[in-house]
C-alpha atoms as a PDB file:
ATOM      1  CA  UNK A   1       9.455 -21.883   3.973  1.00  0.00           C
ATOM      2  CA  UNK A   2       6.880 -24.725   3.950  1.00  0.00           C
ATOM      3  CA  UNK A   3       5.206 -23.421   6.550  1.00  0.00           C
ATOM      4  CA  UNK A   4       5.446 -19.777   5.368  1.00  0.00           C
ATOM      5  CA  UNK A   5       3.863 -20.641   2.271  1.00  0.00           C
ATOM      6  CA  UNK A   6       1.146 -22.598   4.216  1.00  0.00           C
ATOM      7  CA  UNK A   7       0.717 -19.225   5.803  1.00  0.00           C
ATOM      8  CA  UNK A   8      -0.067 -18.036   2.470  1.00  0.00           C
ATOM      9  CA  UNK A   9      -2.569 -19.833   1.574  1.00  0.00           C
ATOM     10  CA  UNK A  10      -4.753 -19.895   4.397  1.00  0.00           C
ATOM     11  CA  UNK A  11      -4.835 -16.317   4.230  1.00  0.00           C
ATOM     12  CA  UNK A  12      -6.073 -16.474   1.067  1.00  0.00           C
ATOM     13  CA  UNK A  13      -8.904 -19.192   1.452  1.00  0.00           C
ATOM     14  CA  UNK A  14     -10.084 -17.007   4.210  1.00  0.00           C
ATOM     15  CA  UNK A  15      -9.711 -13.948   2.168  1.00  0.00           C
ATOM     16  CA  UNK A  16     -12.032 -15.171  -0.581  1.00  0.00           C
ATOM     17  CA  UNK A  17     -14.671 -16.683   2.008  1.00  0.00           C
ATOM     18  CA  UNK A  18     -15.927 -13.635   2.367  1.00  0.00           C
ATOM     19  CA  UNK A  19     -17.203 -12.694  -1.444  1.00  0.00           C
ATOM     20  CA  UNK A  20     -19.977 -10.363  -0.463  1.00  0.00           C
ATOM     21  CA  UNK A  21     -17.407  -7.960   1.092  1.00  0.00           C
ATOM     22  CA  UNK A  22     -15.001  -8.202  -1.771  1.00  0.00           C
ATOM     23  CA  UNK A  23     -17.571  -7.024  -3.856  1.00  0.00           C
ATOM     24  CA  UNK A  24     -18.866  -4.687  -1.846  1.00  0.00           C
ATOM     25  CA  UNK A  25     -14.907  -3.586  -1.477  1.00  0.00           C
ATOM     26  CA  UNK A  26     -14.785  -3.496  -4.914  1.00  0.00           C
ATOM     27  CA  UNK A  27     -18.344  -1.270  -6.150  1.00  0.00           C
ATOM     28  CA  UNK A  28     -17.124   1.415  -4.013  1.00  0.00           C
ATOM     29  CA  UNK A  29     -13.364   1.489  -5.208  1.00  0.00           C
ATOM     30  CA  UNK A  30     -15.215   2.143  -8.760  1.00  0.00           C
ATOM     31  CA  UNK A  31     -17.724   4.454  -7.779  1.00  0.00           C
ATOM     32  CA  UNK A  32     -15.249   6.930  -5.663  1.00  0.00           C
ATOM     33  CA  UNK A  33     -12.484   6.495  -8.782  1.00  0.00           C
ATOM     34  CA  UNK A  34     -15.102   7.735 -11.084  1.00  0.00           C
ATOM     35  CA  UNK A  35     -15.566  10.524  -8.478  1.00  0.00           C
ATOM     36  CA  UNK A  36     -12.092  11.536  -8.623  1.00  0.00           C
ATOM     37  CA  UNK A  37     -11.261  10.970 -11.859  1.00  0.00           C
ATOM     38  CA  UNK A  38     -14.474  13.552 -12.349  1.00  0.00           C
ATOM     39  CA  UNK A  39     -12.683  16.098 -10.281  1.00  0.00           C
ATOM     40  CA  UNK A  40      -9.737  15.574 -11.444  1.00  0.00           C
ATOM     41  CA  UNK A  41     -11.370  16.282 -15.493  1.00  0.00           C
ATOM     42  CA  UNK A  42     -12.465  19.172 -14.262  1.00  0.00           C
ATOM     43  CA  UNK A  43      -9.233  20.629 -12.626  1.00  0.00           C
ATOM     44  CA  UNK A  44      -7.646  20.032 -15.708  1.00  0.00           C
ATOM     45  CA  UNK A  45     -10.144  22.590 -17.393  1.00  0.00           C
ATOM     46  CA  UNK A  46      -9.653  22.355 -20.892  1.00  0.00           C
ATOM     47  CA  UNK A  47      -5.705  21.967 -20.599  1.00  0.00           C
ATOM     48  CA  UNK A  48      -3.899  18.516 -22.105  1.00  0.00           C
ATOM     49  CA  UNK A  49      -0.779  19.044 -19.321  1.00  0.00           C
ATOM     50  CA  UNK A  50      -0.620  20.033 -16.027  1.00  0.00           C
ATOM     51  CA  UNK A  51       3.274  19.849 -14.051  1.00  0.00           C
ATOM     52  CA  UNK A  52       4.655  17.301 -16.931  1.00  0.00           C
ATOM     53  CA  UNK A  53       1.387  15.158 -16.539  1.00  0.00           C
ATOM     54  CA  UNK A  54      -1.229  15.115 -19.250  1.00  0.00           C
ATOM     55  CA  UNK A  55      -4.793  14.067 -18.346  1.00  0.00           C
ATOM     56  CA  UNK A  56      -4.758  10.962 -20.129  1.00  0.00           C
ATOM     57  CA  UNK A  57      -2.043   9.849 -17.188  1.00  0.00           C
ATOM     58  CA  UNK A  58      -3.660  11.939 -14.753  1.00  0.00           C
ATOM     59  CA  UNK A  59      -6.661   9.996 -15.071  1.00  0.00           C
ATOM     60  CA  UNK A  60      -5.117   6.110 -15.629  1.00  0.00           C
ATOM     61  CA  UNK A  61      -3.149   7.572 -12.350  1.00  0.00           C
ATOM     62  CA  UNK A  62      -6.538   7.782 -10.416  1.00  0.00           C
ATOM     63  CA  UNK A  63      -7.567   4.369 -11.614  1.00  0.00           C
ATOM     64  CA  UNK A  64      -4.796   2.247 -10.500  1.00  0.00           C
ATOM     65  CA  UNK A  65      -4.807   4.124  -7.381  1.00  0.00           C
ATOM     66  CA  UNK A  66      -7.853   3.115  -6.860  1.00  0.00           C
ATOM     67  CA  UNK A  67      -7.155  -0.555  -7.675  1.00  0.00           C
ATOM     68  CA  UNK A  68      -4.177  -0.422  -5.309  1.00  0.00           C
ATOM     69  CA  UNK A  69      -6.379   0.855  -2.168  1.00  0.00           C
ATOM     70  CA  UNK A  70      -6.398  -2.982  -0.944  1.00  0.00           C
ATOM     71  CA  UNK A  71      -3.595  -4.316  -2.378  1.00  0.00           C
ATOM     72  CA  UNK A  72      -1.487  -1.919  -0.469  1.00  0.00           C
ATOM     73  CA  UNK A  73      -4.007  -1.264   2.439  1.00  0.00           C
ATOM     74  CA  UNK A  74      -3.698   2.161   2.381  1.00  0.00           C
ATOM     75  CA  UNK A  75      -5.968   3.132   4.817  1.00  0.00           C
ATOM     76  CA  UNK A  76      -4.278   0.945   7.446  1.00  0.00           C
ATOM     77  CA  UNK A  77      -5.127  -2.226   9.716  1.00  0.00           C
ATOM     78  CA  UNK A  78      -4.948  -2.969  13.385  1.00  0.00           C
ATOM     79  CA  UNK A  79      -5.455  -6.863  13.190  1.00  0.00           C
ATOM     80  CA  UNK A  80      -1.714  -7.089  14.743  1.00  0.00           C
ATOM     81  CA  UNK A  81      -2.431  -4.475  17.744  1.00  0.00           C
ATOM     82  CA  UNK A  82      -5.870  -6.017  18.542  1.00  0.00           C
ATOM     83  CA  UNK A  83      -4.013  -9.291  18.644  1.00  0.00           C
ATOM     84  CA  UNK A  84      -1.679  -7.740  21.690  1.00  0.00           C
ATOM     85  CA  UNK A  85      -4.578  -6.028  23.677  1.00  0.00           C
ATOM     86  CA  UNK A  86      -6.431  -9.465  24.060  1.00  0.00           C
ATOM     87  CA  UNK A  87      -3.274 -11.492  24.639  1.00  0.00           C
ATOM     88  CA  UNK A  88      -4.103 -13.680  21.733  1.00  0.00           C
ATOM     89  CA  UNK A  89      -0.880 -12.579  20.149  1.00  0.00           C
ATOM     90  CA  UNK A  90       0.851 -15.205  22.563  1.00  0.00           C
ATOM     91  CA  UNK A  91      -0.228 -17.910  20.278  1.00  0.00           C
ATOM     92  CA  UNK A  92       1.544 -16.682  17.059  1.00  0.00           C
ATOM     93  CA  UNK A  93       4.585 -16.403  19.321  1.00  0.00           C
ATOM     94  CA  UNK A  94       5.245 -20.089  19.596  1.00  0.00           C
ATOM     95  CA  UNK A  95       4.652 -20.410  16.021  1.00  0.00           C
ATOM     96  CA  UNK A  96       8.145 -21.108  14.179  1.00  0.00           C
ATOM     97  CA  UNK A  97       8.118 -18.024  13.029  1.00  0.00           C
ATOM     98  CA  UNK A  98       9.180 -14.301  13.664  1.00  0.00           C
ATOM     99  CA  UNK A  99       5.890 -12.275  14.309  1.00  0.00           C
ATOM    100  CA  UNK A 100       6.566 -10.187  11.466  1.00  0.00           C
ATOM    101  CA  UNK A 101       7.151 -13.017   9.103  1.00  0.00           C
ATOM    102  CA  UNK A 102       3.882 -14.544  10.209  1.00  0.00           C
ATOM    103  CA  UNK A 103       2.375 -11.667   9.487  1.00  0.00           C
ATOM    104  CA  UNK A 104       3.781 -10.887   6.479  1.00  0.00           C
ATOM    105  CA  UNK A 105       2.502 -14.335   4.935  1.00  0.00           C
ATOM    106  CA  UNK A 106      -1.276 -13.121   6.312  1.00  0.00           C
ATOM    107  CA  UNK A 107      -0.768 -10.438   4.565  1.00  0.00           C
ATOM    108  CA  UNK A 108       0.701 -11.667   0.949  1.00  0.00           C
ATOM    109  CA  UNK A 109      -2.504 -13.600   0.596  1.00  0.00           C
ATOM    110  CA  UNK A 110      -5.432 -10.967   1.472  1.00  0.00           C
ATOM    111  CA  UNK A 111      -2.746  -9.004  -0.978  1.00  0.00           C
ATOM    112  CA  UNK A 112      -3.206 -11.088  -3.797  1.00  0.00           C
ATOM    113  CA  UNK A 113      -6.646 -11.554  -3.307  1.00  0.00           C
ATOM    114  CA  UNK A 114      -7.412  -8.076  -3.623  1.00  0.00           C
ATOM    115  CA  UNK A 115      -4.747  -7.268  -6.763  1.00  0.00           C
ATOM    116  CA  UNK A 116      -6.998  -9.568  -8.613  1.00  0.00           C
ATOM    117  CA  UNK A 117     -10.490  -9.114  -7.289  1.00  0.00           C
ATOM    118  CA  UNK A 118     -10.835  -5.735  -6.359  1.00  0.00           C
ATOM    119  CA  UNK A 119      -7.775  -4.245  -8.623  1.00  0.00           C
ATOM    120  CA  UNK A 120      -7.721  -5.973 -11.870  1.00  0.00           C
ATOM    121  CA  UNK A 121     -11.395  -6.170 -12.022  1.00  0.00           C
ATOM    122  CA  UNK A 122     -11.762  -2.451 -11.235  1.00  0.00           C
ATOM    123  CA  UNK A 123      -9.474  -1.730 -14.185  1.00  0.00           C
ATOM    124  CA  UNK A 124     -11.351  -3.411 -16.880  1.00  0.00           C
ATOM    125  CA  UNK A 125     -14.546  -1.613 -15.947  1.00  0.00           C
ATOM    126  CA  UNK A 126     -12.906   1.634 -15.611  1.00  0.00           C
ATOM    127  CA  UNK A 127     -11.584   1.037 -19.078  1.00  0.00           C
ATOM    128  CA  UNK A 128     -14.852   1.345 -20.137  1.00  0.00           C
ATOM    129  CA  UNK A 129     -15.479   4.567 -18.845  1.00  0.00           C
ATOM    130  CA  UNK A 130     -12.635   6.468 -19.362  1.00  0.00           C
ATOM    131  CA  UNK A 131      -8.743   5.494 -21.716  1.00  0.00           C
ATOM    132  CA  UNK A 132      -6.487   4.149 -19.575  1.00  0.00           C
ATOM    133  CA  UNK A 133      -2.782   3.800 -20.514  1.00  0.00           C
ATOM    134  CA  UNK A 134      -0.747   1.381 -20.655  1.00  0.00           C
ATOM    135  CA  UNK A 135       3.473   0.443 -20.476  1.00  0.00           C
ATOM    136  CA  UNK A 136       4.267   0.536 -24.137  1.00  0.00           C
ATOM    137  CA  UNK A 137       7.222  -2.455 -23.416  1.00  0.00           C
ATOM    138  CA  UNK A 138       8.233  -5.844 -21.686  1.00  0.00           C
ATOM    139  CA  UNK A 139      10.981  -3.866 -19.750  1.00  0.00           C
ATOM    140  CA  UNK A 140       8.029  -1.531 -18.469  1.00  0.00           C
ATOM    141  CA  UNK A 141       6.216  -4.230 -17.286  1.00  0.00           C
ATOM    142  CA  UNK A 142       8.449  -5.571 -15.382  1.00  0.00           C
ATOM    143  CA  UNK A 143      10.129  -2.444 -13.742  1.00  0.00           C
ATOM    144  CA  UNK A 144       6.133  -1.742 -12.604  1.00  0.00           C
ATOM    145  CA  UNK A 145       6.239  -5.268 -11.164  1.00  0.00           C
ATOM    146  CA  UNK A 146       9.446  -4.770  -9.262  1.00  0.00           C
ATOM    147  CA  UNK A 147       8.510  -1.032  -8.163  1.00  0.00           C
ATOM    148  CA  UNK A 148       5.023  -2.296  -6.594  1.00  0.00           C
ATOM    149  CA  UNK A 149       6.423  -5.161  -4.898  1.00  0.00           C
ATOM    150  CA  UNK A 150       9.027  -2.866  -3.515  1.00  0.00           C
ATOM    151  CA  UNK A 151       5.985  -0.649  -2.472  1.00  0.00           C
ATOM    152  CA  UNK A 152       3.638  -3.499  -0.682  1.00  0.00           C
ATOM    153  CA  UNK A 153       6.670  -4.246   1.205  1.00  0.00           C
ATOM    154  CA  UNK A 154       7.120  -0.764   2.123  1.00  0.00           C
ATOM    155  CA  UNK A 155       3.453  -0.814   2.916  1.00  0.00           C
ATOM    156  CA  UNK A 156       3.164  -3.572   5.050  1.00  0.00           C
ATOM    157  CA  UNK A 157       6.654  -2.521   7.436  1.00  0.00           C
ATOM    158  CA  UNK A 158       5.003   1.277   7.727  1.00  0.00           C
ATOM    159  CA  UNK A 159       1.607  -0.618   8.807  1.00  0.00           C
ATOM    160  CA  UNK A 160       3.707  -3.121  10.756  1.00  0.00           C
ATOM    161  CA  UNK A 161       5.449  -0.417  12.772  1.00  0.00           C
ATOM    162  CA  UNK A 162       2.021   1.562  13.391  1.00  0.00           C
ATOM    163  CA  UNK A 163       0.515  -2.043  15.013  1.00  0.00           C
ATOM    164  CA  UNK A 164       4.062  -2.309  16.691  1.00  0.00           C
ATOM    165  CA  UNK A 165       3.476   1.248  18.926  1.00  0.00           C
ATOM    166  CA  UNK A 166       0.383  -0.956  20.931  1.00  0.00           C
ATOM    167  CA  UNK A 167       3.453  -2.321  23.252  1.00  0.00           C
ATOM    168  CA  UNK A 168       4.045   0.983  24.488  1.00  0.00           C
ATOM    169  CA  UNK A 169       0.060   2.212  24.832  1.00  0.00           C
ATOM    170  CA  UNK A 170      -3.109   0.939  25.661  1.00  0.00           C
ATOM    171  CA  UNK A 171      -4.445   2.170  22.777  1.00  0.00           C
ATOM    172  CA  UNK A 172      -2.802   2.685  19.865  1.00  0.00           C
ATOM    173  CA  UNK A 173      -5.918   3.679  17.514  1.00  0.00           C
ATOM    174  CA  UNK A 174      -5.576   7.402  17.668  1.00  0.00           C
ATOM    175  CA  UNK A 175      -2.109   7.380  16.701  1.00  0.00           C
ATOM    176  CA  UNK A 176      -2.688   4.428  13.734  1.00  0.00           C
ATOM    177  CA  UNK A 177      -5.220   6.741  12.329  1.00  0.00           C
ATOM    178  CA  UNK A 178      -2.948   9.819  12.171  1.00  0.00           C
ATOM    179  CA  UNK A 179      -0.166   7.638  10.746  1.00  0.00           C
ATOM    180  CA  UNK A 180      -2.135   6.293   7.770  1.00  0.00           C
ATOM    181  CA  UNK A 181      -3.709   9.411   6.945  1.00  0.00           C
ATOM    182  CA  UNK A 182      -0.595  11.264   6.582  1.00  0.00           C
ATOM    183  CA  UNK A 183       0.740   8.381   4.609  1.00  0.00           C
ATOM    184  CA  UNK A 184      -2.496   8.642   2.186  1.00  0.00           C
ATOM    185  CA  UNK A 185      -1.564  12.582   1.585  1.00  0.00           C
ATOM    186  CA  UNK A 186       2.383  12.586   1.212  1.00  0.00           C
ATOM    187  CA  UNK A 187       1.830   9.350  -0.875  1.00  0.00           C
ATOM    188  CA  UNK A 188       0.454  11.161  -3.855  1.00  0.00           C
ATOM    189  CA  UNK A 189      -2.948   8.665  -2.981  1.00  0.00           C
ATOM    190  CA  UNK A 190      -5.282  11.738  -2.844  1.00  0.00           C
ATOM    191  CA  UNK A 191      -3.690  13.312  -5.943  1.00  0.00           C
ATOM    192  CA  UNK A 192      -0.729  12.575  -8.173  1.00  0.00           C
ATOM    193  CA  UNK A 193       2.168  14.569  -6.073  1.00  0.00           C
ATOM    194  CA  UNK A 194       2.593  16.409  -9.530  1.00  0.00           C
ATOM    195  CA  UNK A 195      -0.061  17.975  -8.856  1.00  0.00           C
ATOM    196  CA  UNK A 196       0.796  19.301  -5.355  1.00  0.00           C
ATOM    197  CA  UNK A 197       2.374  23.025  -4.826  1.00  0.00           C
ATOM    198  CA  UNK A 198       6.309  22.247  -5.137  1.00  0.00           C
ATOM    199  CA  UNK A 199       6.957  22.377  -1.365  1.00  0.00           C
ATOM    200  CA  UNK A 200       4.456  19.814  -0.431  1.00  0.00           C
ATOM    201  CA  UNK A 201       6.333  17.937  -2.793  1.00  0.00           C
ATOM    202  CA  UNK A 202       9.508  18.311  -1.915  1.00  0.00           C
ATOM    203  CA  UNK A 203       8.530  17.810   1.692  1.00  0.00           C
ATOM    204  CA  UNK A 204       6.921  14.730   1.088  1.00  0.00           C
ATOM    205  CA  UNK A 205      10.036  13.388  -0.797  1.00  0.00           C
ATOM    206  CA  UNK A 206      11.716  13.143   3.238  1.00  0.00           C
ATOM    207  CA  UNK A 207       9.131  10.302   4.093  1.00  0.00           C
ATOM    208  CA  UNK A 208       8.748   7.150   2.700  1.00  0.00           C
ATOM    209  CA  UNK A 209       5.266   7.551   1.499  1.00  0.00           C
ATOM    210  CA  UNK A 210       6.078   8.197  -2.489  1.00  0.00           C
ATOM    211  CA  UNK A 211       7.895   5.499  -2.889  1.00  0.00           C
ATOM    212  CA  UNK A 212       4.984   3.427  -1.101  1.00  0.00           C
ATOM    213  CA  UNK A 213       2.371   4.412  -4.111  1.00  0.00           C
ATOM    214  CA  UNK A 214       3.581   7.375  -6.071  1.00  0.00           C
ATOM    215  CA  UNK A 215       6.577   5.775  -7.624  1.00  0.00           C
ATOM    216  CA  UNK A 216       5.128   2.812  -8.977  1.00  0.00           C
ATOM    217  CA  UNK A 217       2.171   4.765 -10.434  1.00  0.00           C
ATOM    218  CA  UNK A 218       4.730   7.439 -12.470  1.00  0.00           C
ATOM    219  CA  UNK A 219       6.810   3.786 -13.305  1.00  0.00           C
ATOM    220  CA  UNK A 220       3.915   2.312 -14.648  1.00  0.00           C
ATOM    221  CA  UNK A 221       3.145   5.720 -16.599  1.00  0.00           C
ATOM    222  CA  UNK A 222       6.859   6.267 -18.494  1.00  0.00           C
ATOM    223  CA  UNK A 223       7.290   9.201 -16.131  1.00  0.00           C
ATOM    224  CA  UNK A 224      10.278   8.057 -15.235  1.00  0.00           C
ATOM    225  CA  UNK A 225      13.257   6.877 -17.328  1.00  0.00           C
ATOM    226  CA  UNK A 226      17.018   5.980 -17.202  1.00  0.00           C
ATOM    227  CA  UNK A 227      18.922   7.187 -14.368  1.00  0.00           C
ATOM    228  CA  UNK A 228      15.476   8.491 -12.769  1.00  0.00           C
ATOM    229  CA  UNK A 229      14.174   5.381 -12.837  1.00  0.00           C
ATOM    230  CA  UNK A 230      17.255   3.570 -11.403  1.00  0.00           C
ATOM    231  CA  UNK A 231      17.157   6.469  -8.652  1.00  0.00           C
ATOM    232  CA  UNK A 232      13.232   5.683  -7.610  1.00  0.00           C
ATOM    233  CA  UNK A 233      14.093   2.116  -7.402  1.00  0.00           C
ATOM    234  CA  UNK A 234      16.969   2.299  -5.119  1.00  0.00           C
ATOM    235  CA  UNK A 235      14.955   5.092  -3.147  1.00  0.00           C
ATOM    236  CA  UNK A 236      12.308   2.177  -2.552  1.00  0.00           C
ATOM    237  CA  UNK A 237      14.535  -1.019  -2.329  1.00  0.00           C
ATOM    238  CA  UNK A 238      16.045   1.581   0.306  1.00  0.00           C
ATOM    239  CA  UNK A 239      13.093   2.560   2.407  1.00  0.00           C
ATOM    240  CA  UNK A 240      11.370  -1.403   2.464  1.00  0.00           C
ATOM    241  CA  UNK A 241      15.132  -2.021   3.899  1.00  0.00           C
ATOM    242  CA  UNK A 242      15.420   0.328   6.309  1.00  0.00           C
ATOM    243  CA  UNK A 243      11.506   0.197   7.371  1.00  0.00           C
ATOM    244  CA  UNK A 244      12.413  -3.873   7.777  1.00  0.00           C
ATOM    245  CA  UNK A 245      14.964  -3.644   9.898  1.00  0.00           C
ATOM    246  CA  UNK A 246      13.193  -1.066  12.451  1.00  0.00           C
ATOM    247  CA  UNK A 247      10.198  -3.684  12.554  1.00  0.00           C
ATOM    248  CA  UNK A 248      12.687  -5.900  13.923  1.00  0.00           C
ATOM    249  CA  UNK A 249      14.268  -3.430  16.639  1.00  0.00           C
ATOM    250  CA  UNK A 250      10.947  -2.129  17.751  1.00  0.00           C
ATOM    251  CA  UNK A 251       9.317  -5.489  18.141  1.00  0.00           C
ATOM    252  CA  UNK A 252      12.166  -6.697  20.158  1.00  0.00           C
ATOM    253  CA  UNK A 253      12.175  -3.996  22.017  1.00  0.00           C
ATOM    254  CA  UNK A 254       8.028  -4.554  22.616  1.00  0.00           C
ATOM    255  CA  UNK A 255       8.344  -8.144  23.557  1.00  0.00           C
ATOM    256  CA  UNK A 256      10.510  -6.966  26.572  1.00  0.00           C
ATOM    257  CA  UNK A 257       7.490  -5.323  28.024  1.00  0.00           C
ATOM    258  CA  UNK A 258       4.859  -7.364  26.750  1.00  0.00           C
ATOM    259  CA  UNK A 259       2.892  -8.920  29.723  1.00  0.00           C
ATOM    260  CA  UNK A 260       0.385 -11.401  29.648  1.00  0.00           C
ATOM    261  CA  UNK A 261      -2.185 -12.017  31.866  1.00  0.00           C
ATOM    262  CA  UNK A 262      -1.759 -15.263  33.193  1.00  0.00           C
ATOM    263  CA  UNK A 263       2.270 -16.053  32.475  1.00  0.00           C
END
């Protein structure tokens, strides 16, 4: 645990060494939210609900999303793949550590780093700009708290298992980049999943992309309540499970051919 934690921290001293990209990170998260909370005003046209979602929620929806791009990398990383193409990855394994483990703690800091620097901060000055809502009780808060936990962790295996596919090809980019894109639009990222045509929905319900951002978003919002609520949370405490435990199959299963170049 010590040295987990130590993990932790490094990751974030190196996270905030590099200020200029946070805030450059951080300007364009605002500017594009603005964009899409634009478009998003104007598909509304005049009406207060669209699908059970009024456009005050519709609109706080876009904002946190926004403030969640780097918390929850949405649009993916390859640090762990580039790590097995130059061999370097044979260093983390004689850590004391499981890969994914080590990982994970690399990732828990630049995490945290960006929930406060380029998702808080975002929020406040989007405030400004356009009403945001907020959970109207302690028990709110802390079902959002749970849910988007539940949904970095979900985050992190999907990425982990995308990295993981580099022991099998010598370049794993291509498929990474498909990956993460359909895991922006089946996430409800683009646009609240409300908001979809009912089949895209209900097709995107099969994959564990809503419960990776949609789900904490329509937590946060009240959307869901009582047994619905119980239902999403299980669905996601579910899915960071099962995604978990096929991180651990595939890796072993990728160590077996790993081969590097000099032992």
């Amino acid at each position: 645990m010590r040295f987990f934690l130590r993990i932790i921290k490094l990751s974030l001293l190196q996270q905030t060494t590099y200020r200029a990209a946070l805030a450059a990170g951080l300007a364009t998260n605002f500017v594009f939210g603005l964009l899409r909370a634009a478009v998003v005003a104007a598909l509304y046209n005049s009406q207060e609900t669209v699908n059970g979602l009024p456009l005050q929620a519709a609109l706080t929806y876009i904002a946190i999303g926004q403030a969640m791009i780097a918390f929850l990398f949405l649009f993916g990383g390859y640090d762990l793949m580039m790590t097995v193409y130059s061999g370097s990855i044979a260093a983390d394994l004689v850590r004391p550590v499981s890969i994914f483990t080590l990982w994970m703690g690399r990732d828990i800091g630049k995490a945290l780093v960006n929930l406060v620097v380029r998702g808080l901060v975002l929020l406040l000055v989007f405030s400004l700009f356009y009403p945001l809502i907020l959970p109207d009780s302690p028990a709110a808060w802390l079902w959002t708290v749970v849910s988007l936990l539940l949904a970095w962790l979900i985050s992190y295996a999907w990425r982990f298992l995308i990295n993981v596919t580099s022991f099998w090809t010598p370049d794993a980019r291509g498929l990474g980049r498909a990956a993460f894109t359909a895991s922006q639009v089946f996430s409800g990222f683009l646009i609240p999943l409300r908001l979809y045509p009912d089949w895209v929905g209900q097709l995107s319900q099969h994959t564990p992309f809503p419960a990776m951002f949609n789900t904490s978003l329509e937590v946060y919002l009240g959307l869901l309540q009582g047994p619905a609520l119980w239902r999403a949370l299980i669905n996601q405490a579910a899915w960071a499970l099962g995604l978990s435990l096929l991180c651990f199959l595939l890796l072993r299963l990728g160590l077996r051919r790993l081969v590097i170049q000099g032992g």
